[in-house]
C-alpha atoms as a PDB file:
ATOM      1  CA  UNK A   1      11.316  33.902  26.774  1.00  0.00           C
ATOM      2  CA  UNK A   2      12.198  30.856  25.096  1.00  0.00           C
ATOM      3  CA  UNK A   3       8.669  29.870  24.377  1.00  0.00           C
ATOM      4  CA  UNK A   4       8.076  32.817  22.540  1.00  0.00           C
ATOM      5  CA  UNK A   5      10.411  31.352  19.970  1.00  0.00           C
ATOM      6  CA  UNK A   6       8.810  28.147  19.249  1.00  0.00           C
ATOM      7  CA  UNK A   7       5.910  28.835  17.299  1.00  0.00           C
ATOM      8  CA  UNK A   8       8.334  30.978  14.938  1.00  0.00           C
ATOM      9  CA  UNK A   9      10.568  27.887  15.021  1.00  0.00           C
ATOM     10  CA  UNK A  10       8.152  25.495  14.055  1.00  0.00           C
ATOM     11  CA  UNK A  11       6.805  27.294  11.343  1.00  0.00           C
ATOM     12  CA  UNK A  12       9.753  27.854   9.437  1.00  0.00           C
ATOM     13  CA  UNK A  13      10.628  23.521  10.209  1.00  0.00           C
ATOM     14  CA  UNK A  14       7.563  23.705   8.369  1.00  0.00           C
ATOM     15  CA  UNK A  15       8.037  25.756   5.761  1.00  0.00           C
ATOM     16  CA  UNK A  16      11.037  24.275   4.744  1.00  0.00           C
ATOM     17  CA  UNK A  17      10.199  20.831   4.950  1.00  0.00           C
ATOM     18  CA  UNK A  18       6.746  21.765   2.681  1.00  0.00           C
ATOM     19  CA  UNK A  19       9.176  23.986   0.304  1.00  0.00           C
ATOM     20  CA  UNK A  20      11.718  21.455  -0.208  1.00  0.00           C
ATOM     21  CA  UNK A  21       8.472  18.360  -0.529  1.00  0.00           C
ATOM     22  CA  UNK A  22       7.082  20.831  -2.919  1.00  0.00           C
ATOM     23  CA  UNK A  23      10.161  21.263  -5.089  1.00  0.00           C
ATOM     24  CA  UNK A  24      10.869  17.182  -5.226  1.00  0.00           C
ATOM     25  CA  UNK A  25       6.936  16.513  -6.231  1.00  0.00           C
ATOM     26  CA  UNK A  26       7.786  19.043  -9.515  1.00  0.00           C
ATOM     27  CA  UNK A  27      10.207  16.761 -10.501  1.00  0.00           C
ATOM     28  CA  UNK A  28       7.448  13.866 -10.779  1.00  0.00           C
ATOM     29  CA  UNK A  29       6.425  12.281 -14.426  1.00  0.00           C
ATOM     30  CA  UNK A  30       4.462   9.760 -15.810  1.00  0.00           C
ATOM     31  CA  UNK A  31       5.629   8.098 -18.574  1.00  0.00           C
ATOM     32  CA  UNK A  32       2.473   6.593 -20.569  1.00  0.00           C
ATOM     33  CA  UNK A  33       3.644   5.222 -23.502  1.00  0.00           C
ATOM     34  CA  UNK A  34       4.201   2.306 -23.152  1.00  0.00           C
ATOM     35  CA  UNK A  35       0.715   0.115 -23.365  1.00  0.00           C
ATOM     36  CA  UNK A  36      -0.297  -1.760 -20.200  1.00  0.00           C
ATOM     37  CA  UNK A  37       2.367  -0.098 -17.854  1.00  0.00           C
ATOM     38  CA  UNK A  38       2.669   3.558 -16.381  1.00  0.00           C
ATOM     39  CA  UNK A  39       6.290   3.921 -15.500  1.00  0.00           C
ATOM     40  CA  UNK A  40       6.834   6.785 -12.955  1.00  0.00           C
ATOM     41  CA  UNK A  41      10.120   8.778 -12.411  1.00  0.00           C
ATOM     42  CA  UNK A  42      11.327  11.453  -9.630  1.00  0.00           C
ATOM     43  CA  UNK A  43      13.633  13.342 -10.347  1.00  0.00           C
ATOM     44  CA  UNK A  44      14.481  11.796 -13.608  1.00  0.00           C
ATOM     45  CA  UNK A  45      15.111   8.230 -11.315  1.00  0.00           C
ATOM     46  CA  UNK A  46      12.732   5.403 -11.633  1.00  0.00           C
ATOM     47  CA  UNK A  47      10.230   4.905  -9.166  1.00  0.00           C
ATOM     48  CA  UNK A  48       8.028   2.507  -9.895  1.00  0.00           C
ATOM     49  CA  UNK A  49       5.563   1.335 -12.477  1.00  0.00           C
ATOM     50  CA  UNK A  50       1.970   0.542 -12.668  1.00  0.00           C
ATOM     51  CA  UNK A  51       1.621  -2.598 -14.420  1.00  0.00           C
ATOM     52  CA  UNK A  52      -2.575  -3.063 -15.932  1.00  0.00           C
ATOM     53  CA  UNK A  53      -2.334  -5.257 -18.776  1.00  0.00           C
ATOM     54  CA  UNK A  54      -5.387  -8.152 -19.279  1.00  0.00           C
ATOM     55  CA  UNK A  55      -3.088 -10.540 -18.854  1.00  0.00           C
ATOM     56  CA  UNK A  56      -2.561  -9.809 -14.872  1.00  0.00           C
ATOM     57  CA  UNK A  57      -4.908 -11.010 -12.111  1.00  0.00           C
ATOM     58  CA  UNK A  58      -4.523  -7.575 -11.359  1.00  0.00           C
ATOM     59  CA  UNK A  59      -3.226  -4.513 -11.516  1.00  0.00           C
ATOM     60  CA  UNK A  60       0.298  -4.180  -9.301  1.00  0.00           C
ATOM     61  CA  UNK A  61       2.722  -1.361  -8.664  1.00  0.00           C
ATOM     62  CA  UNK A  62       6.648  -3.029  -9.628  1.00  0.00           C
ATOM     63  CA  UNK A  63       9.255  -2.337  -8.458  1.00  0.00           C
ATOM     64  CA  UNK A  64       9.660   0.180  -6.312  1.00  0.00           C
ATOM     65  CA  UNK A  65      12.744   1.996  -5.636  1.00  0.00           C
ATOM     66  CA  UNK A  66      13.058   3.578  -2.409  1.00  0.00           C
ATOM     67  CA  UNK A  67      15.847   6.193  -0.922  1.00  0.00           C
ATOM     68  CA  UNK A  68      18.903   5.917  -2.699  1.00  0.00           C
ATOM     69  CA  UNK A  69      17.367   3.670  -5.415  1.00  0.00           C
ATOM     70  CA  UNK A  70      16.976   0.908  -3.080  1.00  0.00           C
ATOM     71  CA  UNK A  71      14.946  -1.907  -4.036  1.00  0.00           C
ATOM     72  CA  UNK A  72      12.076  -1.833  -1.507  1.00  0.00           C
ATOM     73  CA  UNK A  73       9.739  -5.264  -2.346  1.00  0.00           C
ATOM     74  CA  UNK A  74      10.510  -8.967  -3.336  1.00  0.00           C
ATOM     75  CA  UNK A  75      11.093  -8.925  -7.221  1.00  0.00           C
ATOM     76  CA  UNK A  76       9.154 -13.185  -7.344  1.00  0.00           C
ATOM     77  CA  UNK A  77       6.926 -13.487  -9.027  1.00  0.00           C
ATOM     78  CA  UNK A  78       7.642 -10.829 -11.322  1.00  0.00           C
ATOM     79  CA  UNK A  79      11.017 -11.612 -12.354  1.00  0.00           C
ATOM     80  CA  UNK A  80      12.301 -15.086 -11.117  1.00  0.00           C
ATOM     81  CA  UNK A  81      16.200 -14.868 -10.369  1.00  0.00           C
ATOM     82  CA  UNK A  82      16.463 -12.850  -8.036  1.00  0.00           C
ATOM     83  CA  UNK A  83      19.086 -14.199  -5.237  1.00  0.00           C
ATOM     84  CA  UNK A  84      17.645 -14.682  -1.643  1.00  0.00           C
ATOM     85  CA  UNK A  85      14.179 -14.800  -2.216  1.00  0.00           C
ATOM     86  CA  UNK A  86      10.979 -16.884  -0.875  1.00  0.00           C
ATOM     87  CA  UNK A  87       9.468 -18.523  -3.952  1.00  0.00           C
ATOM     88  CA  UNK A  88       6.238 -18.695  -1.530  1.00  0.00           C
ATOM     89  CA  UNK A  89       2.482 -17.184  -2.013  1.00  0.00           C
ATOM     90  CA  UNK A  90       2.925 -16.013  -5.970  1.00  0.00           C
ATOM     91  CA  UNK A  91       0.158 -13.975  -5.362  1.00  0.00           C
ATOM     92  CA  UNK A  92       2.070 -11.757  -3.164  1.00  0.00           C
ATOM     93  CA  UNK A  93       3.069  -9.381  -6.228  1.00  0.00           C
ATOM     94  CA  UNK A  94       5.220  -6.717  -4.930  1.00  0.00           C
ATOM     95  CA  UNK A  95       2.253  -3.975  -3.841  1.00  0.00           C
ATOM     96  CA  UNK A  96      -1.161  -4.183  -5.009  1.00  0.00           C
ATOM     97  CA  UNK A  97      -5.110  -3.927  -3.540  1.00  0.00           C
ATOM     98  CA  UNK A  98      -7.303  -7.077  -4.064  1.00  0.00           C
ATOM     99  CA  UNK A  99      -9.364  -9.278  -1.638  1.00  0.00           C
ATOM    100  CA  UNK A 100     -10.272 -13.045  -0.533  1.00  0.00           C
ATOM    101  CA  UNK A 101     -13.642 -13.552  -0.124  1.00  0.00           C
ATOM    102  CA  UNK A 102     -15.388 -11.217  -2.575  1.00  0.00           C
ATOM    103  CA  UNK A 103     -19.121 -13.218  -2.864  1.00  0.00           C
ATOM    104  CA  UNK A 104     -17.564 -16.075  -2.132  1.00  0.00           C
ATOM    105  CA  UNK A 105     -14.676 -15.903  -4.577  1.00  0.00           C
ATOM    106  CA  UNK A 106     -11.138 -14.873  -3.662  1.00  0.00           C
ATOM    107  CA  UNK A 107      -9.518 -12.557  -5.957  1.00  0.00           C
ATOM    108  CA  UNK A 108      -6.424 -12.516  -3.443  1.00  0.00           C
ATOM    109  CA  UNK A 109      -4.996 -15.823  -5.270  1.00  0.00           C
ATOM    110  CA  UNK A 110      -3.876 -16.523  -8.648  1.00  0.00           C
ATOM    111  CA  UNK A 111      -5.409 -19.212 -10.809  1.00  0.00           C
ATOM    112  CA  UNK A 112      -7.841 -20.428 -12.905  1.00  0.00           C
ATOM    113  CA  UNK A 113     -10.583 -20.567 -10.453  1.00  0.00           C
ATOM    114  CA  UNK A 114      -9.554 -17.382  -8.451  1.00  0.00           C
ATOM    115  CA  UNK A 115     -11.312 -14.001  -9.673  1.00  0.00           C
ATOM    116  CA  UNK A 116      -9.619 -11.680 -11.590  1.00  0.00           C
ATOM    117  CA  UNK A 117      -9.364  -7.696 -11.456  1.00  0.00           C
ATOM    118  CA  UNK A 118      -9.281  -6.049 -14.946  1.00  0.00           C
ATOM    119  CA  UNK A 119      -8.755  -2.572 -15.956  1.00  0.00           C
ATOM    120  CA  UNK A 120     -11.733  -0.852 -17.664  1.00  0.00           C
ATOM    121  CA  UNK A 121     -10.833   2.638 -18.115  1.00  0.00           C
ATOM    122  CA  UNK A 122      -8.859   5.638 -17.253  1.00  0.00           C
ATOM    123  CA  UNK A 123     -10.566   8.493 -15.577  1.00  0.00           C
ATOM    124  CA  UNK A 124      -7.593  10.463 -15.395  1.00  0.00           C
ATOM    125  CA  UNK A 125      -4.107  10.424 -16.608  1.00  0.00           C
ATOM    126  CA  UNK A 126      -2.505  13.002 -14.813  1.00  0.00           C
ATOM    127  CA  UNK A 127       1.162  14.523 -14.286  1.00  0.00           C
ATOM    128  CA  UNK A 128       1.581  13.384 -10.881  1.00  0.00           C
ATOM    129  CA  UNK A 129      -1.413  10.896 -10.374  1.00  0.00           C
ATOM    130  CA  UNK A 130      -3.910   8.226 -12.159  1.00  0.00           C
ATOM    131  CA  UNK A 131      -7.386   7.483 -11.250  1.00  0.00           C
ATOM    132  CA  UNK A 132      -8.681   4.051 -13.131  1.00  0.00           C
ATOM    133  CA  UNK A 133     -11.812   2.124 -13.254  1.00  0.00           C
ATOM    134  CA  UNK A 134     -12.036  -1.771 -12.803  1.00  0.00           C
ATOM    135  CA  UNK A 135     -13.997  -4.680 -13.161  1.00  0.00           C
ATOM    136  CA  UNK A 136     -13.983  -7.372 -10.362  1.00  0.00           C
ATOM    137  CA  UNK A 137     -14.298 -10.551 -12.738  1.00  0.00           C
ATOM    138  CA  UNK A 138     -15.366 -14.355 -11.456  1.00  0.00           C
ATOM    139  CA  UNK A 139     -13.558 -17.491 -12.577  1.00  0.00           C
ATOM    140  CA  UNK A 140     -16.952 -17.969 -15.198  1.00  0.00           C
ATOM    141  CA  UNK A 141     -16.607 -13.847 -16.472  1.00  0.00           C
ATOM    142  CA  UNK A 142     -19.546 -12.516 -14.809  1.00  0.00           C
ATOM    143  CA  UNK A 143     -18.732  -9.216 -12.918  1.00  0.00           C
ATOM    144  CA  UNK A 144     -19.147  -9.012  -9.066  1.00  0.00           C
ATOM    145  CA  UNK A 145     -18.426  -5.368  -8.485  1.00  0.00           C
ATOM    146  CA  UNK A 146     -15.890  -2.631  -9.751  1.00  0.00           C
ATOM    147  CA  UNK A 147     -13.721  -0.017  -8.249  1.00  0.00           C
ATOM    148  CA  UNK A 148     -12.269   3.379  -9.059  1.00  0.00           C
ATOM    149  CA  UNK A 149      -9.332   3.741  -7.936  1.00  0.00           C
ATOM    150  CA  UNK A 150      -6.798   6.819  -7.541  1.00  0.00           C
ATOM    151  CA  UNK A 151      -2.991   6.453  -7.093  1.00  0.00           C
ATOM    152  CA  UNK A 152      -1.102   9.904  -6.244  1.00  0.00           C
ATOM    153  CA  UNK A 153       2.762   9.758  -6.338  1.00  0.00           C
ATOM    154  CA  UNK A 154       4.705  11.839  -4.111  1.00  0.00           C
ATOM    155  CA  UNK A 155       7.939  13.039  -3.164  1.00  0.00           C
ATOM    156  CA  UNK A 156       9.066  13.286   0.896  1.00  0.00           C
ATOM    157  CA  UNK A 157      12.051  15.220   1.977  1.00  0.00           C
ATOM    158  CA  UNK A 158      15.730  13.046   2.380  1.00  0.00           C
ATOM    159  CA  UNK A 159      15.338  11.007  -0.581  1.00  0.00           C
ATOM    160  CA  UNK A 160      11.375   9.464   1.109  1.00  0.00           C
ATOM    161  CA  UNK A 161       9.007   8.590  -1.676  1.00  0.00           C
ATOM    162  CA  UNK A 162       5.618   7.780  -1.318  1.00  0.00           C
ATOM    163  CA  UNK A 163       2.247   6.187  -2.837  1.00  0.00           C
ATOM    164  CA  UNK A 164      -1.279   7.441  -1.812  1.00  0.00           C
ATOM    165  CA  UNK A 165      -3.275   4.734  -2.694  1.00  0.00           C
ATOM    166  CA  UNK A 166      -7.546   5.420  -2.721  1.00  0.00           C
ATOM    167  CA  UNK A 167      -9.953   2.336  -3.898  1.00  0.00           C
ATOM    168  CA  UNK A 168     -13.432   3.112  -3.987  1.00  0.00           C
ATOM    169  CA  UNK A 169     -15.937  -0.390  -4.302  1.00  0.00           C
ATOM    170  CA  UNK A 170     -18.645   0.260  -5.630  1.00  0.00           C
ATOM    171  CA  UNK A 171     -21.643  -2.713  -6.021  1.00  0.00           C
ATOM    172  CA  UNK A 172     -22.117  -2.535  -9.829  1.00  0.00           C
ATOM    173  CA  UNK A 173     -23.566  -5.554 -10.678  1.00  0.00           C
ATOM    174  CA  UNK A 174     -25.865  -6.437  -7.621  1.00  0.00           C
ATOM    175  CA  UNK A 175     -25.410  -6.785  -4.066  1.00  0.00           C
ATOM    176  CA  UNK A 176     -21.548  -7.229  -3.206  1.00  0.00           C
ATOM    177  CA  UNK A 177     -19.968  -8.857  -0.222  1.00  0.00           C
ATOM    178  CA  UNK A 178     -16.573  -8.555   1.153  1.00  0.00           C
ATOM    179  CA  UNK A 179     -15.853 -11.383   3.820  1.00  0.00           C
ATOM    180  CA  UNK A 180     -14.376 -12.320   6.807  1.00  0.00           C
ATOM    181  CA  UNK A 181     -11.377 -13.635   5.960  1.00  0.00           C
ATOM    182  CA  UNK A 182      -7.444 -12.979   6.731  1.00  0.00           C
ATOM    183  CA  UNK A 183      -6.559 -12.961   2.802  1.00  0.00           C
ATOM    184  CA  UNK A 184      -7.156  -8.972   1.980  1.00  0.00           C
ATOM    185  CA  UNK A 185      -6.683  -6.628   1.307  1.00  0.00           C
ATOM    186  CA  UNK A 186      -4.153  -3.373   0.624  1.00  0.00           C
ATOM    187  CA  UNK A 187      -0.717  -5.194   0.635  1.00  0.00           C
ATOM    188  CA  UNK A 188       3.077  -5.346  -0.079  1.00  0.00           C
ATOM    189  CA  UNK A 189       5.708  -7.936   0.087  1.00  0.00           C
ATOM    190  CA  UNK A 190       8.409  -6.740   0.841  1.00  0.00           C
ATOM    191  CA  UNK A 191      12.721  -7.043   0.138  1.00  0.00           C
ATOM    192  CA  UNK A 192      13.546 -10.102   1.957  1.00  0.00           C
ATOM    193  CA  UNK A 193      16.780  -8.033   3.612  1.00  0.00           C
ATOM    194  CA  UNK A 194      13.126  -6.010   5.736  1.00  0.00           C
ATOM    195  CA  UNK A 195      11.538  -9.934   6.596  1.00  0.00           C
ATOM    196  CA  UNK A 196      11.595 -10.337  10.337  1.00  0.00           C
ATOM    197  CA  UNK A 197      13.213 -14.353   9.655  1.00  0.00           C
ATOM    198  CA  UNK A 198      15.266 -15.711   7.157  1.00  0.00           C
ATOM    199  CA  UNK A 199      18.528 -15.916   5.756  1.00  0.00           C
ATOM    200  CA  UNK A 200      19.078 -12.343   4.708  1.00  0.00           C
ATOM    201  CA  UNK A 201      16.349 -11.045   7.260  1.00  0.00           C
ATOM    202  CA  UNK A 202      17.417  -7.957   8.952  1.00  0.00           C
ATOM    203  CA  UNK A 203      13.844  -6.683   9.963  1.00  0.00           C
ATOM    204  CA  UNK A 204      12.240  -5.021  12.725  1.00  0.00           C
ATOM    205  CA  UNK A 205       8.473  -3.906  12.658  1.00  0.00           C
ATOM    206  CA  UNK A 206       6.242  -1.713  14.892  1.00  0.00           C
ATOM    207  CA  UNK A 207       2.803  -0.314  15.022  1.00  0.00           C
ATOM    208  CA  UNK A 208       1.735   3.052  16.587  1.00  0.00           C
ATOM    209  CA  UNK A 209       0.977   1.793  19.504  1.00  0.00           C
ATOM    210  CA  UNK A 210       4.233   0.357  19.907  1.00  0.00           C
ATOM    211  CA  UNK A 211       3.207  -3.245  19.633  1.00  0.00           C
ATOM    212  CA  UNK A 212       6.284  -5.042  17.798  1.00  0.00           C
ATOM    213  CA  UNK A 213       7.926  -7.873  16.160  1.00  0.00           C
ATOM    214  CA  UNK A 214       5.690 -10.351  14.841  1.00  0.00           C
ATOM    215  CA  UNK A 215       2.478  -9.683  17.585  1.00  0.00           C
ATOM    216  CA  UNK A 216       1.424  -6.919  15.503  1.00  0.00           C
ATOM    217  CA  UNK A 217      -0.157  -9.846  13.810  1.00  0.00           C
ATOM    218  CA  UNK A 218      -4.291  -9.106  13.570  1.00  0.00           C
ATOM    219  CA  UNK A 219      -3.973  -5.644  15.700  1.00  0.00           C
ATOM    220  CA  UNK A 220      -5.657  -2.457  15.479  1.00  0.00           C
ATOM    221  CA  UNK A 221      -2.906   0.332  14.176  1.00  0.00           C
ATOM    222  CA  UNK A 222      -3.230   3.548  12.517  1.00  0.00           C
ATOM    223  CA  UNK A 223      -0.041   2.634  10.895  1.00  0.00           C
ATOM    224  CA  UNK A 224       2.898   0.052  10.661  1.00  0.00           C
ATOM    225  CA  UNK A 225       6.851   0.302   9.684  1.00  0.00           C
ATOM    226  CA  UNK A 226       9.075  -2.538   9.002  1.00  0.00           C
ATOM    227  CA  UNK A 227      12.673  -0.833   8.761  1.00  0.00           C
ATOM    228  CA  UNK A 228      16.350  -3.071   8.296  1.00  0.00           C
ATOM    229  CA  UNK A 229      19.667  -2.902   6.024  1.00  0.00           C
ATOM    230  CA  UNK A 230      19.258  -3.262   2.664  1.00  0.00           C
ATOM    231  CA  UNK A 231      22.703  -3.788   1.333  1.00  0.00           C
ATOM    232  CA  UNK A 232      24.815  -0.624   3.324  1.00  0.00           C
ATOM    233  CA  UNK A 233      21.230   1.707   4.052  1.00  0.00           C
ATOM    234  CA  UNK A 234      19.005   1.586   6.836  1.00  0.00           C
ATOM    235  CA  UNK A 235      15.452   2.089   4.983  1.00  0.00           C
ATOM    236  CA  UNK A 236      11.695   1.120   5.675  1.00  0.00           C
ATOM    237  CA  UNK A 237       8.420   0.855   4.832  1.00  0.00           C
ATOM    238  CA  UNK A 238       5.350   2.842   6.591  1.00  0.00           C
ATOM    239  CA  UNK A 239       1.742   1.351   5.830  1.00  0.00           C
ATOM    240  CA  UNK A 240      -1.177   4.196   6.718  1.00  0.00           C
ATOM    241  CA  UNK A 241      -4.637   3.710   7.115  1.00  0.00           C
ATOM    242  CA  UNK A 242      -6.502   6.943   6.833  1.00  0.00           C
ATOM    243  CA  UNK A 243      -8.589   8.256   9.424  1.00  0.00           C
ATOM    244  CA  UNK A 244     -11.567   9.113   6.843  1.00  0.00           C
ATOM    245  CA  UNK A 245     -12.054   4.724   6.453  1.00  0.00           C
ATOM    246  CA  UNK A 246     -14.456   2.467   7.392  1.00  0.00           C
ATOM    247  CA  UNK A 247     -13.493   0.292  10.706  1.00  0.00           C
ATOM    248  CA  UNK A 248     -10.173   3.201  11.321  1.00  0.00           C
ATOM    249  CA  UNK A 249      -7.634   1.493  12.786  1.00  0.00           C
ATOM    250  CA  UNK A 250      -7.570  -0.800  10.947  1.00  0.00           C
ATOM    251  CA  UNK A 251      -6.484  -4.505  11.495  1.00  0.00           C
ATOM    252  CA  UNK A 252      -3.421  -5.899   9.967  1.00  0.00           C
ATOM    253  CA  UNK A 253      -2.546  -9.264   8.261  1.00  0.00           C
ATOM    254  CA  UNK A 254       1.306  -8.421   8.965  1.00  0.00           C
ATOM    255  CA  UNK A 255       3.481 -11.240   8.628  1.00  0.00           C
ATOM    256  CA  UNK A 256       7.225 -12.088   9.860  1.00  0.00           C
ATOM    257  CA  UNK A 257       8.151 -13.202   6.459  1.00  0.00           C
ATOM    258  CA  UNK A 258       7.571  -9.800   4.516  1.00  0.00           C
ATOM    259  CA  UNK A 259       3.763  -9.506   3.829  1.00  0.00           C
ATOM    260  CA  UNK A 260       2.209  -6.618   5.390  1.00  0.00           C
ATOM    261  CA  UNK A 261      -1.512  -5.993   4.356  1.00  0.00           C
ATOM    262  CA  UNK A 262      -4.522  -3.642   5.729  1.00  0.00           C
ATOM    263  CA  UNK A 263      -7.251  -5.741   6.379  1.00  0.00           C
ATOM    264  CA  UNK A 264     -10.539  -4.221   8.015  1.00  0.00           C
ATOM    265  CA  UNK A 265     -12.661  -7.549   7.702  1.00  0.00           C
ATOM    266  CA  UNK A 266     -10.703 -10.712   9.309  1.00  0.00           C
ATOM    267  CA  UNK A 267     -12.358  -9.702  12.445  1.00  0.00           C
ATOM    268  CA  UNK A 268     -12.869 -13.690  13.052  1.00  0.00           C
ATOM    269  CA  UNK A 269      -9.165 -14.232  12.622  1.00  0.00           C
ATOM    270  CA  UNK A 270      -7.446 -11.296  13.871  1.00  0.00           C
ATOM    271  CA  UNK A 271      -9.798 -10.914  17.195  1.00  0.00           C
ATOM    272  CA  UNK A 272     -11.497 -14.479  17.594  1.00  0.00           C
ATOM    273  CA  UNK A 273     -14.867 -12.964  16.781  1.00  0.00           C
ATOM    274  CA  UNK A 274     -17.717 -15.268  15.219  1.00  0.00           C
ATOM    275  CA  UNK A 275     -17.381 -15.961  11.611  1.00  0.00           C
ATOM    276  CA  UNK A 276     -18.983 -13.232   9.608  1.00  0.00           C
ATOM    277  CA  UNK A 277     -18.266 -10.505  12.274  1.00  0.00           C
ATOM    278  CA  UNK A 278     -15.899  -8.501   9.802  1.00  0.00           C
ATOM    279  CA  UNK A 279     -18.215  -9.207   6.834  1.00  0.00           C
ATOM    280  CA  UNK A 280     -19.055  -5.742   5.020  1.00  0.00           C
ATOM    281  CA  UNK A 281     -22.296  -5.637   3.098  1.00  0.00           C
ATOM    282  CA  UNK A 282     -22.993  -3.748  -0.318  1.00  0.00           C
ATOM    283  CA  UNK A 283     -26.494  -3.199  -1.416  1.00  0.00           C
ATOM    284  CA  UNK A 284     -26.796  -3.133  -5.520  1.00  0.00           C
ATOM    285  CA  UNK A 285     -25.111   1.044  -6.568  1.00  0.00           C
ATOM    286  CA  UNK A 286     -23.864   1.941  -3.150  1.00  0.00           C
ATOM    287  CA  UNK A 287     -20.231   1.912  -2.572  1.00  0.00           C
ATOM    288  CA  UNK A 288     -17.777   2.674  -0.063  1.00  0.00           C
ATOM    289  CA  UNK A 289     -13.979   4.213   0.165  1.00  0.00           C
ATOM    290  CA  UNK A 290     -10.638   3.026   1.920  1.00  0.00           C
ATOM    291  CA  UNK A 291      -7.399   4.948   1.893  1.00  0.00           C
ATOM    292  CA  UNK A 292      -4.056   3.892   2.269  1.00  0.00           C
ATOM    293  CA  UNK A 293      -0.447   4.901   1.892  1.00  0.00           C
ATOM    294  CA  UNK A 294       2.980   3.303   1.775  1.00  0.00           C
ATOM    295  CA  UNK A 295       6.002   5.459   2.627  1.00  0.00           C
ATOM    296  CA  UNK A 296       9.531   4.476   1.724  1.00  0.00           C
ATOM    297  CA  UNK A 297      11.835   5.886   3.867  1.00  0.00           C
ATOM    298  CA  UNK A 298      15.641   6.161   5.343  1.00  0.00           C
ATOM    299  CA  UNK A 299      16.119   5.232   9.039  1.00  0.00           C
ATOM    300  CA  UNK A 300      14.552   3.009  11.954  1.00  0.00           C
ATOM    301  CA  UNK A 301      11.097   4.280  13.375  1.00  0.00           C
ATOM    302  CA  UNK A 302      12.340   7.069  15.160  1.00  0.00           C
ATOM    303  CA  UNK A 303      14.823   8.584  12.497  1.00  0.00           C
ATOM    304  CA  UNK A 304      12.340   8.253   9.530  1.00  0.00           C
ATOM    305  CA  UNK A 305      10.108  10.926  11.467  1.00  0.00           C
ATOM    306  CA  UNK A 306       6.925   7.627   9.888  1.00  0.00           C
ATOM    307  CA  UNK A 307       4.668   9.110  12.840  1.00  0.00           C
ATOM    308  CA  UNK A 308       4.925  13.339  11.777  1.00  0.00           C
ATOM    309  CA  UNK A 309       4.443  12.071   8.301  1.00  0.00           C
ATOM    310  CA  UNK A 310       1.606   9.812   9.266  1.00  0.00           C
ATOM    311  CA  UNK A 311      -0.119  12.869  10.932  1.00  0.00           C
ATOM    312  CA  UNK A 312       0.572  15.368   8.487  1.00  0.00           C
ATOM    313  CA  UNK A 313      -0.902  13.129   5.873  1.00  0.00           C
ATOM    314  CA  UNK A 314      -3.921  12.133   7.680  1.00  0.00           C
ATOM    315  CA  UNK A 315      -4.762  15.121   9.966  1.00  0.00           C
ATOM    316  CA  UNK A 316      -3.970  18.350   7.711  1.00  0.00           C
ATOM    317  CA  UNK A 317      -4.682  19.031   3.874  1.00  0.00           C
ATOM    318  CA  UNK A 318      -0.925  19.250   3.592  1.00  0.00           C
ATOM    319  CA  UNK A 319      -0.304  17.988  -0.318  1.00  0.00           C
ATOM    320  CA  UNK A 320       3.522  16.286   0.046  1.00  0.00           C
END
């Protein structure tokens, strides 16, 4: 008898959970007047803000504010006193898509000689998502490819927030080639309270196939959650990599000191292939698509539900 109750019973979970998702992603707005920066609100709260201007290296999403307005990334570079923090790898700017070997070039460090990604265009500017164009740039100002890239903002039930990051390459200007290298490519730093060492580190991390701690270093995962105490909350961060992209699971430059980063072409590093094993090839107007998302969530990996969301987002055309 009791099974006859369970399909009824999970529907209405369901239902509930999509009505109450549903009613937070209403709430969502994009503020765009400011120039350079997008600053995005739930519920009248801040969020985060998308931050485009020509004087970045690239465009980067700061801060962002997780469940209960808990700061959920490292505030250095972008602002410099913060107490408690690693004043290591300024390139690691709170959550943002680049790579570092793009024909030979890396665009995933900061300087003079390092490539830069600029912002072209908008495609869209809509209430609850933005979908820009970019120009790859090399140290001399020639361009080695572009992107188009579409960031959807979204609300999760119990206070979860979440980013749906899509970059499309696309070989604009010639052949393009992404290498084999570690440095890449969809990453966030995180709070240094969620670093697995250090001072303030409270941090615990785990991949979907249960693989924890610092050895999910370079392995295959459909997803990964770091999860510790920021000041009196238990929070964390989920990282997905969608089923649709190239190389699914991917591989994962996840670090113990708060950089976690989806990275489908280190295959040399990560697995102690050849050099040039994860190198991915575009031929002059072809291009290719990766998605990615970063949930910000309250509890460890079990109370956060990260693995339902993962597979609602990835396996149904559920809209959070």
């Amino acid at each position: 008898m009791k099974r006859k109750y369970l399909p009824s019973l999970f529907l209405i979970l369901l239902t509930t959970n999509s009505a109450s998702s549903k009613e937070d992603n209403s709430s969502i707005k994009l503020d765009y007047q400011n120039k350079g920066e997008i600053t995005v609100t739930i519920n009248n709260k801040p969020f985060t803000t998308y931050h485009y201007s020509k004087d970045r290296a690239k465009p980067v999403l700061y801060p962002i504010l997780g469940p209960s307005g808990k700061r959920m990334v490292r505030d250095w570079p972008l602002k410099k006193d913060s107490p408690n923090e690693a004043h290591d790898h300024p390139h690691h700017e709170s959550l943002w898509y680049s790579h570092g070997d793009v024909n030979g070039i890396s665009f995933w460090h900061v300087g003079e000689k390092m490539g830069k990604i600029r912002h072209k265009e908008f495609i869209k500017k809509g209430k609850n998502e933005i979908i820009t164009k970019n120009d790859w740039y090399s140290p001399k100002g020639i361009v080695q490819c572009s992107d188009k890239t579409r960031i959807r903002f979204f609300a999760l039930p119990n206070g979860g927030r979440g980013i749906d990051y899509e970059v499309t390459i696309i070989a604009s200007n010639g052949d393009v080639k992404f290498g084999d290298t570690k440095e890449g490519s969809m990453g966030i730093r995180t709070h240094p309270a969620l670093r697995l060492k250090g001072d303030v580190a409270t941090g615990k991390a785990i991949n979907n196939n249960g693989v924890s701690g610092k050895s999910i270093w370079g392995k295959p995962a459909k997803w990964l959650y770091y999860w510790g105490k920021i000041e009196d909350a238990e929070v964390g961060i989920g990282i997905f990599d969608h089923p649709s992209n190239p190389r699914h699971p991917t591989t994962w430059h996840a670090r113990d000191y708060g950089l976690i980063a989806a990275n489908p072409f280190g295959y040399s590093h990560f697995q102690g292939k050849p050099r040039g094993t994860g190198d991915l090839i575009l031929k002059d107007g072809e291009k290719i698509t990766f998605r990615y998302a970063f949930v910000f969530l309250s509890g460890d990996n079990k109370k956060s539900g990260v693995d339902d969301i993962y597979t609602k987002w990835g396996f149904s055309d559920a809209q959070f």
